[in-house]
PDB file of N, CA and C in Angstrom:
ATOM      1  N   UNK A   1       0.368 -22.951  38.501  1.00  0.00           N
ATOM      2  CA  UNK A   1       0.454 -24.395  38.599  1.00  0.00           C
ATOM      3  C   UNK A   1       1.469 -24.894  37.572  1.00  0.00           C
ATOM      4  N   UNK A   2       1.881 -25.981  37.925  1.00  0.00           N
ATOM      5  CA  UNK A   2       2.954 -26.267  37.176  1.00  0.00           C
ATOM      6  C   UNK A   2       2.707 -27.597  36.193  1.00  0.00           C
ATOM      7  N   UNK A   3       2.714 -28.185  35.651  1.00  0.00           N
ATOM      8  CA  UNK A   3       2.356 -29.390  34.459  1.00  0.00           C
ATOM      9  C   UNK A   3       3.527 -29.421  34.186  1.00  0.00           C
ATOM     10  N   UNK A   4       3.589 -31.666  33.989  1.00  0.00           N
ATOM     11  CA  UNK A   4       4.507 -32.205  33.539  1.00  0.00           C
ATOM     12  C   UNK A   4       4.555 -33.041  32.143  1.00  0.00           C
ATOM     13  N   UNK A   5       5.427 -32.757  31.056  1.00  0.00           N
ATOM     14  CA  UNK A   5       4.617 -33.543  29.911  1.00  0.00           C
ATOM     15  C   UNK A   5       6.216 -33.936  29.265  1.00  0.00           C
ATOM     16  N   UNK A   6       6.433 -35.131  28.898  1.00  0.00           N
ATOM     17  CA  UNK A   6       7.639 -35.593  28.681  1.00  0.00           C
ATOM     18  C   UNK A   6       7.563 -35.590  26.541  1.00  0.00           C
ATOM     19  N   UNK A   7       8.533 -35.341  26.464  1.00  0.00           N
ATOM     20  CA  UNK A   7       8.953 -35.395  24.621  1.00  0.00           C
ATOM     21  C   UNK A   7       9.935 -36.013  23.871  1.00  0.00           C
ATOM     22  N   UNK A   8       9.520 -36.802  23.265  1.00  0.00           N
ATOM     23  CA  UNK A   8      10.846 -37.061  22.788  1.00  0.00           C
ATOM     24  C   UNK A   8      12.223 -36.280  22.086  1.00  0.00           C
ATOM     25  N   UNK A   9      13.271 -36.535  21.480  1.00  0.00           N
ATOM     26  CA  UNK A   9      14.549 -35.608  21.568  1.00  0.00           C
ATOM     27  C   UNK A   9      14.197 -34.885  20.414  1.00  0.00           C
ATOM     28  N   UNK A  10      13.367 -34.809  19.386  1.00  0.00           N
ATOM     29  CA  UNK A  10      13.615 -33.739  18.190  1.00  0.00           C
ATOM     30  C   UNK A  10      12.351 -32.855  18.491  1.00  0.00           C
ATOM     31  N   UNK A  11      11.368 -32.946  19.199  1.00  0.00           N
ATOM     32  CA  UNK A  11      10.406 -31.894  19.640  1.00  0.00           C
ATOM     33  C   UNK A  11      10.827 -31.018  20.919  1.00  0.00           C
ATOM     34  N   UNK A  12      11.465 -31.981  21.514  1.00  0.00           N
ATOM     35  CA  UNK A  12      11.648 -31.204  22.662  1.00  0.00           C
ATOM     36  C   UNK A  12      12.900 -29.851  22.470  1.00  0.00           C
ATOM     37  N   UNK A  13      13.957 -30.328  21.653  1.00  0.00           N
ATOM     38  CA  UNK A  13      14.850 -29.335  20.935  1.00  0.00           C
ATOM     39  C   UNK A  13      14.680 -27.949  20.050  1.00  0.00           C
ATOM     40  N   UNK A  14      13.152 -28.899  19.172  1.00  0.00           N
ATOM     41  CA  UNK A  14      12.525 -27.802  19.126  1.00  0.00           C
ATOM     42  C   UNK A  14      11.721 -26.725  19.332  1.00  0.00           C
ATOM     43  N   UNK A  15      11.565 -27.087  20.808  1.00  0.00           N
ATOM     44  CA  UNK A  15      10.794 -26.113  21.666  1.00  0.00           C
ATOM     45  C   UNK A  15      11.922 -25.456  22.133  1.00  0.00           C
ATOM     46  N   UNK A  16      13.225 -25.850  22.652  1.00  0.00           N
ATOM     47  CA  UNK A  16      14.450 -25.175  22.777  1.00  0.00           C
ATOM     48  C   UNK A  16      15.141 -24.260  22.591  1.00  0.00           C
ATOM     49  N   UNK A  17      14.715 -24.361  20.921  1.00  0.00           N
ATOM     50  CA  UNK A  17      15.576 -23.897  19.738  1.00  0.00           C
ATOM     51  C   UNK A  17      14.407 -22.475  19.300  1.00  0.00           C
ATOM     52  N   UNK A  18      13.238 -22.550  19.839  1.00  0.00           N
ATOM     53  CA  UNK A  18      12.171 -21.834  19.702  1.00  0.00           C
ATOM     54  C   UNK A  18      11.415 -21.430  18.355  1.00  0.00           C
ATOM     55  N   UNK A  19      11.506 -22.629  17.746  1.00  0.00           N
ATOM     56  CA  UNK A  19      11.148 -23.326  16.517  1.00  0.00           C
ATOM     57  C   UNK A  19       9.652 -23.917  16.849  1.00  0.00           C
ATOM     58  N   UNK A  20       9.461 -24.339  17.926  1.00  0.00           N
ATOM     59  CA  UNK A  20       8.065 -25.113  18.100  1.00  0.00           C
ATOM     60  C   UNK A  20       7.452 -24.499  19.579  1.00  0.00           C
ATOM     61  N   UNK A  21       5.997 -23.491  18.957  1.00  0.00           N
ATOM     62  CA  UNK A  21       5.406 -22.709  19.771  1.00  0.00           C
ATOM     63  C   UNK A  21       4.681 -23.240  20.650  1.00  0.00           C
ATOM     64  N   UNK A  22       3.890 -24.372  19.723  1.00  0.00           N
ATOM     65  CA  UNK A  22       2.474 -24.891  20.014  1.00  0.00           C
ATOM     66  C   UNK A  22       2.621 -26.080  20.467  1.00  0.00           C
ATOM     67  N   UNK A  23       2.043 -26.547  21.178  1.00  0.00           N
ATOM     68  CA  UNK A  23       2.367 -28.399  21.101  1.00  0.00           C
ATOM     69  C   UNK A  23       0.885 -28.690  21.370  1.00  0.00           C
ATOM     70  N   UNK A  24       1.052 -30.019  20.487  1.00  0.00           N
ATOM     71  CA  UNK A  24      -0.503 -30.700  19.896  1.00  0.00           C
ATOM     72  C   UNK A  24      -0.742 -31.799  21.136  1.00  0.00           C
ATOM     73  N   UNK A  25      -2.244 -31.348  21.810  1.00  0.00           N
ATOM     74  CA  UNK A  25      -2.646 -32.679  22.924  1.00  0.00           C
ATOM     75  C   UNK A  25      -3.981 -32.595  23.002  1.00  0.00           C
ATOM     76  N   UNK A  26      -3.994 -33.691  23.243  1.00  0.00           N
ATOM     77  CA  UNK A  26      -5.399 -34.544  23.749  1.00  0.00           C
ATOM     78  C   UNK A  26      -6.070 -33.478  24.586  1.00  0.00           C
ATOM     79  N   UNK A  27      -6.948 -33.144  24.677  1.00  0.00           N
ATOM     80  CA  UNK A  27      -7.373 -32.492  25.488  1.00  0.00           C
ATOM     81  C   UNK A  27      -8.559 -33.065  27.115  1.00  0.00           C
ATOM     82  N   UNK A  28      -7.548 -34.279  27.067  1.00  0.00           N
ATOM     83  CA  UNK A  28      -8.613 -35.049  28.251  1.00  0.00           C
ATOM     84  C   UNK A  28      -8.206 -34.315  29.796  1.00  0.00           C
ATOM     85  N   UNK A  29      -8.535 -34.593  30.797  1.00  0.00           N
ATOM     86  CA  UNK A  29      -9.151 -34.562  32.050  1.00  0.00           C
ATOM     87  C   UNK A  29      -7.477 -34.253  32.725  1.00  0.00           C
ATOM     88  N   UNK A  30      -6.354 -34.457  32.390  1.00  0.00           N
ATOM     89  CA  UNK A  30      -5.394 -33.606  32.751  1.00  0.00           C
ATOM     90  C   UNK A  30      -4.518 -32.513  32.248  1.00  0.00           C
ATOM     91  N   UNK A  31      -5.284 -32.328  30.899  1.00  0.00           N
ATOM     92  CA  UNK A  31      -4.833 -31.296  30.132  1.00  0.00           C
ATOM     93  C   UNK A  31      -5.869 -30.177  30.523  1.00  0.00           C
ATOM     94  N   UNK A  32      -6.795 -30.701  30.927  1.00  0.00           N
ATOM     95  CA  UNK A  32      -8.187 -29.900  30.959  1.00  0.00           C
ATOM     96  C   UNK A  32      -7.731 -28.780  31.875  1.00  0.00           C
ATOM     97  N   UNK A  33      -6.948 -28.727  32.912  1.00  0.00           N
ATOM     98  CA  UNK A  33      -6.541 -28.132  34.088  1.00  0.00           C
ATOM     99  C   UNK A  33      -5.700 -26.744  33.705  1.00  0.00           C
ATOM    100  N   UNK A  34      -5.078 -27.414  32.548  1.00  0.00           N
ATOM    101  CA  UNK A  34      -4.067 -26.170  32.263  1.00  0.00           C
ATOM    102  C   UNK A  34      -5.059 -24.829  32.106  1.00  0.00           C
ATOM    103  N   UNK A  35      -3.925 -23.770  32.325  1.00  0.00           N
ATOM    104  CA  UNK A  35      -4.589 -22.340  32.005  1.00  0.00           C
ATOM    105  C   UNK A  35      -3.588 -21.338  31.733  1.00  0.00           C
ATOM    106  N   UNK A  36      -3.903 -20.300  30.827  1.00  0.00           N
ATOM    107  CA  UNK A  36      -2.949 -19.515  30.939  1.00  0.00           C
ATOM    108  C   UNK A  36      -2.538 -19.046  31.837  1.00  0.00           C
ATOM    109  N   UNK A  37      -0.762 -19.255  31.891  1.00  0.00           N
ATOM    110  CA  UNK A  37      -0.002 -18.324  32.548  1.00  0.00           C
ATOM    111  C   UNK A  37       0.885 -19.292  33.525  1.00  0.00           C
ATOM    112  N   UNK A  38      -0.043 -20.794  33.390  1.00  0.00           N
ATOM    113  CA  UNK A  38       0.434 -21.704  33.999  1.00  0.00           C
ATOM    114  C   UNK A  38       1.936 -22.335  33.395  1.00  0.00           C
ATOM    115  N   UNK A  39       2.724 -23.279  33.947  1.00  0.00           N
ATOM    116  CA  UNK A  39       3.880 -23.499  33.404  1.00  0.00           C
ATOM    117  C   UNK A  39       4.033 -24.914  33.295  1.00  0.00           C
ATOM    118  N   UNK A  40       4.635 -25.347  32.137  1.00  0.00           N
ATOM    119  CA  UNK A  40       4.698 -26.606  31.555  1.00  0.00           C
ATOM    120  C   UNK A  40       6.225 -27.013  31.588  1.00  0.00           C
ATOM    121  N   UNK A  41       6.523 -27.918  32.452  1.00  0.00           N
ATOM    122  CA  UNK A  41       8.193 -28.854  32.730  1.00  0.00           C
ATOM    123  C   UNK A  41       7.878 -29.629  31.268  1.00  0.00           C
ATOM    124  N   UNK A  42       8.917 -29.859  30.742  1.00  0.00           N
ATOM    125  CA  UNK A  42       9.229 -30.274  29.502  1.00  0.00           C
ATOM    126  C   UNK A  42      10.414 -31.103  29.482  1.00  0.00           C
ATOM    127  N   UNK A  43      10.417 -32.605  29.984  1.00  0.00           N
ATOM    128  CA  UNK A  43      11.512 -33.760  29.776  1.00  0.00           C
ATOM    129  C   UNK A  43      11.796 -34.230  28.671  1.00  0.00           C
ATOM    130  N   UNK A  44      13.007 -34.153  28.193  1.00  0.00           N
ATOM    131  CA  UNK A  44      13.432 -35.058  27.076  1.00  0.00           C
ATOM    132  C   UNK A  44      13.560 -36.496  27.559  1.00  0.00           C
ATOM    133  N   UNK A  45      12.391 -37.300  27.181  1.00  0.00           N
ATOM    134  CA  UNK A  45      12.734 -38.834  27.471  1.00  0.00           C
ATOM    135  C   UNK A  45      13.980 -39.862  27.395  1.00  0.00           C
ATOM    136  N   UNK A  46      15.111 -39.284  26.437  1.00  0.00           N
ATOM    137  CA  UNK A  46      15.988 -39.773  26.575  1.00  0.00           C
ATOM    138  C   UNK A  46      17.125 -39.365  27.392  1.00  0.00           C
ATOM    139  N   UNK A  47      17.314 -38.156  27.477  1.00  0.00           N
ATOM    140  CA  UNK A  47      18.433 -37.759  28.562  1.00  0.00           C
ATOM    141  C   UNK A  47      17.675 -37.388  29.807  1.00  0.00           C
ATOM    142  N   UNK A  48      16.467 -36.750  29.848  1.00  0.00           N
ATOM    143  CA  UNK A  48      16.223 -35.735  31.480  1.00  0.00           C
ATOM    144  C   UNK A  48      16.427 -34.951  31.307  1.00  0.00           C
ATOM    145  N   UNK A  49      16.930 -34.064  30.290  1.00  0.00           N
ATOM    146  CA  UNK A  49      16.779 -32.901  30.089  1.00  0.00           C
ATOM    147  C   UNK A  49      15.622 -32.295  30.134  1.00  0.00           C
ATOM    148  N   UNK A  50      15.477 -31.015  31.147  1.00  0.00           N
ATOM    149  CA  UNK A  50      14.083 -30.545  31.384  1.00  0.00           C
ATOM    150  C   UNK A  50      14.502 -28.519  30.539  1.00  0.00           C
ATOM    151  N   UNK A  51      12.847 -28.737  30.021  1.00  0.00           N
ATOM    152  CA  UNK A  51      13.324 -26.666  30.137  1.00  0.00           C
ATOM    153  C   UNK A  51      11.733 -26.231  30.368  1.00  0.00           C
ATOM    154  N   UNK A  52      11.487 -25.433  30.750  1.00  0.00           N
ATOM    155  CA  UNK A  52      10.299 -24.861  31.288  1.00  0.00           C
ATOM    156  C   UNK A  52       9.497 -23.950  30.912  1.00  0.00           C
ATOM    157  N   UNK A  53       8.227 -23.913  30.442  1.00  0.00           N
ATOM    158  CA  UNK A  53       7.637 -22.918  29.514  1.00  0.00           C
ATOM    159  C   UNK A  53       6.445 -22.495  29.918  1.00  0.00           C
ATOM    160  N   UNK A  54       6.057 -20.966  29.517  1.00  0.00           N
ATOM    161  CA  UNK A  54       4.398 -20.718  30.301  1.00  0.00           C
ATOM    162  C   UNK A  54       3.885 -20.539  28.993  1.00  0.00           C
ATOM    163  N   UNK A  55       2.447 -21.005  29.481  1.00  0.00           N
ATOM    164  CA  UNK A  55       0.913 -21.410  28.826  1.00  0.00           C
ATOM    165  C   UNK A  55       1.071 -19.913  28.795  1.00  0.00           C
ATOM    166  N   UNK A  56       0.847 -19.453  27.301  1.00  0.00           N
ATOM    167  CA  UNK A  56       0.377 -17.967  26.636  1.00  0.00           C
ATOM    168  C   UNK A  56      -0.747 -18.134  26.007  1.00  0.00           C
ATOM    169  N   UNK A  57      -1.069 -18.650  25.541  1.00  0.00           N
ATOM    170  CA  UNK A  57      -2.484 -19.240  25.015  1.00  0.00           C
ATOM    171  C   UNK A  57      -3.010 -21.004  24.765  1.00  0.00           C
ATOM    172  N   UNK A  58      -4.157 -21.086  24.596  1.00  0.00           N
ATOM    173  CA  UNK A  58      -5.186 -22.158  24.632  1.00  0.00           C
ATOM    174  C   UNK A  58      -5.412 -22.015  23.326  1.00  0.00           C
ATOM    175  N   UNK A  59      -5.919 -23.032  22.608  1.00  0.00           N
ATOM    176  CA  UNK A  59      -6.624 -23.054  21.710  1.00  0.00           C
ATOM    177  C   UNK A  59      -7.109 -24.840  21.515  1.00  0.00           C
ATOM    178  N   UNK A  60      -8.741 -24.384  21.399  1.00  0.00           N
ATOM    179  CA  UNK A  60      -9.422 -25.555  21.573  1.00  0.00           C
ATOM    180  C   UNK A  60     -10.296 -25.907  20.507  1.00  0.00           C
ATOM    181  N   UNK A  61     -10.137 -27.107  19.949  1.00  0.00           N
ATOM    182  CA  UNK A  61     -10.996 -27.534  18.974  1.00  0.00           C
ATOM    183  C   UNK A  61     -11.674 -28.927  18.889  1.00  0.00           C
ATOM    184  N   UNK A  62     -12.462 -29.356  17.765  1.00  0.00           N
ATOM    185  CA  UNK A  62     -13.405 -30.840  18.293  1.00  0.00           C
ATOM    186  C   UNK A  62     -12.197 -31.640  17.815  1.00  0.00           C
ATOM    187  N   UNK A  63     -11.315 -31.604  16.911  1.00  0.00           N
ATOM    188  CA  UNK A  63     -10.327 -32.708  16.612  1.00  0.00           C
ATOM    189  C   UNK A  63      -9.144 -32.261  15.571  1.00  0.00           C
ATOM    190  N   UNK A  64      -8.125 -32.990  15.632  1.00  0.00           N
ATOM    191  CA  UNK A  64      -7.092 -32.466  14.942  1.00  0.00           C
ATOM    192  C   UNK A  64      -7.499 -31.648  13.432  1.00  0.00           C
ATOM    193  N   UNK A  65      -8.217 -32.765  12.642  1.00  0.00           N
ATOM    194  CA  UNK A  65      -8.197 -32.610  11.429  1.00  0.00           C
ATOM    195  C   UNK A  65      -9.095 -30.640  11.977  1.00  0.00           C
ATOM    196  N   UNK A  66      -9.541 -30.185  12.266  1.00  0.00           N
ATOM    197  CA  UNK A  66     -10.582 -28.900  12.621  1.00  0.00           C
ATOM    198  C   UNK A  66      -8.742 -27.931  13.119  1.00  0.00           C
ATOM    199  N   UNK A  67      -8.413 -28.679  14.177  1.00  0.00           N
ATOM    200  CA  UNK A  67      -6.823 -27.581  14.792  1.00  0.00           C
ATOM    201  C   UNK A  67      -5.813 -27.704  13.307  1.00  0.00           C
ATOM    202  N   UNK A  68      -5.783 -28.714  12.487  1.00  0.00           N
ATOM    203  CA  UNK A  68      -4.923 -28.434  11.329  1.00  0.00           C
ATOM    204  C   UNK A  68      -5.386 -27.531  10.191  1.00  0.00           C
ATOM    205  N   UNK A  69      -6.193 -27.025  10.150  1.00  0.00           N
ATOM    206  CA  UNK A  69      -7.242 -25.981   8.927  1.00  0.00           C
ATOM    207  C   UNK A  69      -6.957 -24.945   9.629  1.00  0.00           C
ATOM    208  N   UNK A  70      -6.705 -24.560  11.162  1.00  0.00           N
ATOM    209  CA  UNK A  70      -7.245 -23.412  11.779  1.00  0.00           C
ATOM    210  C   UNK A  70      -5.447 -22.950  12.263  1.00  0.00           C
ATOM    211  N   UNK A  71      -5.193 -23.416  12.651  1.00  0.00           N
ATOM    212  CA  UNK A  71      -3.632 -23.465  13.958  1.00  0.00           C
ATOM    213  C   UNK A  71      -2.531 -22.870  12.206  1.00  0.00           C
ATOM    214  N   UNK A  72      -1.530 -22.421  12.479  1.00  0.00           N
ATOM    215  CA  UNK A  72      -0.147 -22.279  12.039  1.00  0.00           C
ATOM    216  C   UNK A  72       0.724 -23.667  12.098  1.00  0.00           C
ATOM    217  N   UNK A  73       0.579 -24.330  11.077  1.00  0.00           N
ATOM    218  CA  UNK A  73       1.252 -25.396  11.527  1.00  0.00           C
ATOM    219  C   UNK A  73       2.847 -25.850  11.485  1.00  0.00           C
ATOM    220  N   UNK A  74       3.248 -24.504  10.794  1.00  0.00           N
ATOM    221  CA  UNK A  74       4.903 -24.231  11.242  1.00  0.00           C
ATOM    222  C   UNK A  74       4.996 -23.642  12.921  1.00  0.00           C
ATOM    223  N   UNK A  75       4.453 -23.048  13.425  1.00  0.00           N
ATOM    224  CA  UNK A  75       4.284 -22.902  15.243  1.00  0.00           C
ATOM    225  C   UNK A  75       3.963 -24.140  15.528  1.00  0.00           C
ATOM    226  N   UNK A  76       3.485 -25.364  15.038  1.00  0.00           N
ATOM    227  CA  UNK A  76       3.556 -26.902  15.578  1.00  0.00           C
ATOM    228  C   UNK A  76       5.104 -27.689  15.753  1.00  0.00           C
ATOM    229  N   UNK A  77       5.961 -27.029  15.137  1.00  0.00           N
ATOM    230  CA  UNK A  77       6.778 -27.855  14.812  1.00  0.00           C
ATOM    231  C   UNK A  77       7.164 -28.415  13.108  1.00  0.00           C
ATOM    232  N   UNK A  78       6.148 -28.322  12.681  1.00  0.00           N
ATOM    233  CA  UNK A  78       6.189 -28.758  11.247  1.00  0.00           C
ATOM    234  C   UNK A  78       7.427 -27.874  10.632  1.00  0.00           C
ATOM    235  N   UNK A  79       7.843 -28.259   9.416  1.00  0.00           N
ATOM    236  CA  UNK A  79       8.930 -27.747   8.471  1.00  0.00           C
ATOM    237  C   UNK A  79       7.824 -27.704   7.370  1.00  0.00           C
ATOM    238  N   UNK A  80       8.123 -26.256   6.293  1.00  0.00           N
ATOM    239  CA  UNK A  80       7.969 -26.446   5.030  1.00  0.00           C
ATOM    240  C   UNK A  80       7.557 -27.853   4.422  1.00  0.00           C
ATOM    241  N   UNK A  81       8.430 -28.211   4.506  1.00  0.00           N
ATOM    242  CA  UNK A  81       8.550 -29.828   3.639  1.00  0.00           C
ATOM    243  C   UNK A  81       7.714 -30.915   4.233  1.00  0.00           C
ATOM    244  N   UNK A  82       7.334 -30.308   5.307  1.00  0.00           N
ATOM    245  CA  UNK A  82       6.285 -31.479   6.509  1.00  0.00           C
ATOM    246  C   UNK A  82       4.878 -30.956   5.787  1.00  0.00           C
ATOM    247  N   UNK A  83       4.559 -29.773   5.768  1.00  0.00           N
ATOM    248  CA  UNK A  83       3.310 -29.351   5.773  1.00  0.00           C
ATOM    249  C   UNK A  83       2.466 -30.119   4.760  1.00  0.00           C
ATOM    250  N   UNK A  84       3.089 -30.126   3.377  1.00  0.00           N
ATOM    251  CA  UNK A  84       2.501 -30.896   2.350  1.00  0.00           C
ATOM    252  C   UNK A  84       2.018 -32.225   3.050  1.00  0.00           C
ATOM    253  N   UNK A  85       3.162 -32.893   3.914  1.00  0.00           N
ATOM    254  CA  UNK A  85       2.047 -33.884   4.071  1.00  0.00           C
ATOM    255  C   UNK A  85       1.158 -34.621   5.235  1.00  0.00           C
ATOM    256  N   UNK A  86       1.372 -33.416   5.952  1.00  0.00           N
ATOM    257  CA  UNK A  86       1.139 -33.531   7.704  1.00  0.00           C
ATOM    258  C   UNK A  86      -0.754 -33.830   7.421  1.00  0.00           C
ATOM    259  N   UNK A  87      -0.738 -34.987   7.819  1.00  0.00           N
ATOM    260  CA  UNK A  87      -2.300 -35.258   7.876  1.00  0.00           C
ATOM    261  C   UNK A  87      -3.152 -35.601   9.171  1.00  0.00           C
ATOM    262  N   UNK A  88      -4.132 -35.162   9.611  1.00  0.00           N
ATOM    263  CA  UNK A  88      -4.760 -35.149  10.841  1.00  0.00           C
ATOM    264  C   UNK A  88      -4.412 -36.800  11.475  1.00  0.00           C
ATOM    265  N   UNK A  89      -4.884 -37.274  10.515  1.00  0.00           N
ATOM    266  CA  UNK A  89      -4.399 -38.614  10.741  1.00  0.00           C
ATOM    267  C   UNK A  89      -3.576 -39.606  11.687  1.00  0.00           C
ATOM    268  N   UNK A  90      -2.215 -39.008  11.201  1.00  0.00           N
ATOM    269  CA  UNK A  90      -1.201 -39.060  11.696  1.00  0.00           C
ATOM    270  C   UNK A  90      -1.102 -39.310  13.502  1.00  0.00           C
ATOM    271  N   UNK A  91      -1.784 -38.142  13.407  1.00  0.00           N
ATOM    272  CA  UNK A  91      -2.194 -38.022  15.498  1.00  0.00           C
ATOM    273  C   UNK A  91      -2.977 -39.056  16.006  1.00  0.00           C
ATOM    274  N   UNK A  92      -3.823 -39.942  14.955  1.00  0.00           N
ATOM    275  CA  UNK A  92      -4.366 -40.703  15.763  1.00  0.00           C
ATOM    276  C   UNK A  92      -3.289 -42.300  15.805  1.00  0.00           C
ATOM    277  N   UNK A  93      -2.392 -42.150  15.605  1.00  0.00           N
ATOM    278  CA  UNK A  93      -1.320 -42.938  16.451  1.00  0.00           C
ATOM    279  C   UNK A  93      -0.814 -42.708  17.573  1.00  0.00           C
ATOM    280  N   UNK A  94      -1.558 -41.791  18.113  1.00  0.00           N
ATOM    281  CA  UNK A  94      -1.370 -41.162  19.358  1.00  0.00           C
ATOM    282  C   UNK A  94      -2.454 -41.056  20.208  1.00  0.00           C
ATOM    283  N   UNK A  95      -3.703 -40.938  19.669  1.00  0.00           N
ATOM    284  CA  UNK A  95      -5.078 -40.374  19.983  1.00  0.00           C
ATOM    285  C   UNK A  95      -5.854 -40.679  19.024  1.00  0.00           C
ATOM    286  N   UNK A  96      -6.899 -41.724  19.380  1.00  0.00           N
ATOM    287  CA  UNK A  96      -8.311 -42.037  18.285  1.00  0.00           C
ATOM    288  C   UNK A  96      -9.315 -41.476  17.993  1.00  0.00           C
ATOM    289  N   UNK A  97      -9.709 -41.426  17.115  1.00  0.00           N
ATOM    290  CA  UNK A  97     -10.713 -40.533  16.738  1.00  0.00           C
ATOM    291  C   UNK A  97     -11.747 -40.472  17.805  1.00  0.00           C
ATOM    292  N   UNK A  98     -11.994 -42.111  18.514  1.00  0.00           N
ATOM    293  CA  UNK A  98     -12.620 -41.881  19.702  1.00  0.00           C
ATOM    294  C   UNK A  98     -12.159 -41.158  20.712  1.00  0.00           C
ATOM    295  N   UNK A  99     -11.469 -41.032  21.235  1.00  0.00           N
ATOM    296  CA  UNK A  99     -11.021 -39.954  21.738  1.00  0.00           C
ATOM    297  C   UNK A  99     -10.852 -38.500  21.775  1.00  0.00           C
ATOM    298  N   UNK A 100     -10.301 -38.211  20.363  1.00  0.00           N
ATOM    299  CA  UNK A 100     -10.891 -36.837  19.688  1.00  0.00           C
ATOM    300  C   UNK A 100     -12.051 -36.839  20.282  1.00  0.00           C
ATOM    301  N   UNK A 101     -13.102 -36.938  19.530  1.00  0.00           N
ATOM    302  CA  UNK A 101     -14.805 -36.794  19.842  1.00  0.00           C
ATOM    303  C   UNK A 101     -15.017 -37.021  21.646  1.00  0.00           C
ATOM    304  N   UNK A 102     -14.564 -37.490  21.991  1.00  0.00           N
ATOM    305  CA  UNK A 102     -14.471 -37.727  23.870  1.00  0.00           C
ATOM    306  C   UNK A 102     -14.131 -35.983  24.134  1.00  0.00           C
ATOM    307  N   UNK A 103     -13.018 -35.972  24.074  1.00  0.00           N
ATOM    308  CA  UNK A 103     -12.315 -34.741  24.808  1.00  0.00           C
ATOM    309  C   UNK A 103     -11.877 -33.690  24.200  1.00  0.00           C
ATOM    310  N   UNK A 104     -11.619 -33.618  22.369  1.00  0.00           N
ATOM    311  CA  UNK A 104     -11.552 -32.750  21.914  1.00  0.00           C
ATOM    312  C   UNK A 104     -10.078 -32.962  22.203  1.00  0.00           C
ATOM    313  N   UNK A 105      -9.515 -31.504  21.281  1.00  0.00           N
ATOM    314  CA  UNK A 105      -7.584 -31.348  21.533  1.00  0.00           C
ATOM    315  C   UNK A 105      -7.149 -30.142  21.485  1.00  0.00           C
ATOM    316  N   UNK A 106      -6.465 -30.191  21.506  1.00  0.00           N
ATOM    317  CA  UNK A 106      -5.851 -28.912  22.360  1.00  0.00           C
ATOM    318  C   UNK A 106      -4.350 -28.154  21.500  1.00  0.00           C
ATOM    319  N   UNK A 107      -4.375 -27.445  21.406  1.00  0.00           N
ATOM    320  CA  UNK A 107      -2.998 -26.635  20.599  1.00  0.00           C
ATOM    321  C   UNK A 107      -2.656 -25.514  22.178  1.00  0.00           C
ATOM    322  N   UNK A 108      -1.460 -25.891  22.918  1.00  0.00           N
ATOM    323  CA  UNK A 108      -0.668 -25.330  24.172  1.00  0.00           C
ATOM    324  C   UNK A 108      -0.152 -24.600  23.144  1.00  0.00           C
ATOM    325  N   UNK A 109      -0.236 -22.896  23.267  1.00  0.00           N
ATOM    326  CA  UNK A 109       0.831 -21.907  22.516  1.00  0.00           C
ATOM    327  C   UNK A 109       1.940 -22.113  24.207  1.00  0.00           C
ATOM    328  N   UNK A 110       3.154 -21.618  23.745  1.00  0.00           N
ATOM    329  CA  UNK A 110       3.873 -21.380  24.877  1.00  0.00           C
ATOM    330  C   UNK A 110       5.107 -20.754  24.948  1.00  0.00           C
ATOM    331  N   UNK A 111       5.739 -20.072  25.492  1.00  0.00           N
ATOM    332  CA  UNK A 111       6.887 -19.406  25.508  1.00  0.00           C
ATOM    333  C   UNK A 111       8.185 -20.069  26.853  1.00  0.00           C
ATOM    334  N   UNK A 112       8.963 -20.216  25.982  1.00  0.00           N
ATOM    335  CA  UNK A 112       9.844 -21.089  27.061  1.00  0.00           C
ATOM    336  C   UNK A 112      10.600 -19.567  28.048  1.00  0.00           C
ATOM    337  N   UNK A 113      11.053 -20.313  29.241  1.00  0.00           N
ATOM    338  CA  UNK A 113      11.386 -19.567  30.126  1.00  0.00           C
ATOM    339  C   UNK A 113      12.774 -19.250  30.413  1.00  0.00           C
ATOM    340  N   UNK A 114      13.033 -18.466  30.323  1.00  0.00           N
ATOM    341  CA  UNK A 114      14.849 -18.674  30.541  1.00  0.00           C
ATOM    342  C   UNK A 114      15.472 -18.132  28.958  1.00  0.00           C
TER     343      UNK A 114
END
């Protein structure tokens, strides 16, 4: 099966560049579907640039702050210089804690294709 999930231009490069393994999501009711082996289209929101990657592993937890103690968070994307201050937090400008606790989140390992 195939999944569509759009990024903006410095994550998506760095899934490119094969700098960023993992990508951090919500784990609600259309993420829920994914499975290994399945393949993830990957749009850069600003150009359309697409590149294509398969689900190598899952990893599931009750909420960020639990996937940031546990996960590699240089395979997130993070830099050295990020890690000091990458706080669970952060994600819930993206995803609320209510939410967390709803659906839990998700760390996509993945290997791009091509």
């Amino acid at each position: 099966m195939t999944h569509k999930m759009k990024l903006c231009p410095e994550p998506f490069m760095m899934i490119r560049r094969g700098c960023k393994t993992i990508e951090l999501r919500l784990n609600d009711e259309k993420r829920q579907k994914i499975k290994i082996g399945d393949t993830i289209e990957f749009t850069q929101t600003e150009t359309g640039e697409k590149i294509s990657a398969e689900v190598i592993c899952l990893h599931h937890f009750s909420s960020f702050s639990e996937l940031y103690k546990r996960l590699p968070l240089l395979k997130c994307g993070y830099t050295e210089a990020d890690i000091s201050n990458a706080k669970p937090e952060d994600m819930e400008l993206y995803y609320s804690s209510e939410q967390q606790s709803k659906y839990g989140v998700l760390g996509i390992e993945i290997k791009v294709i091509g």
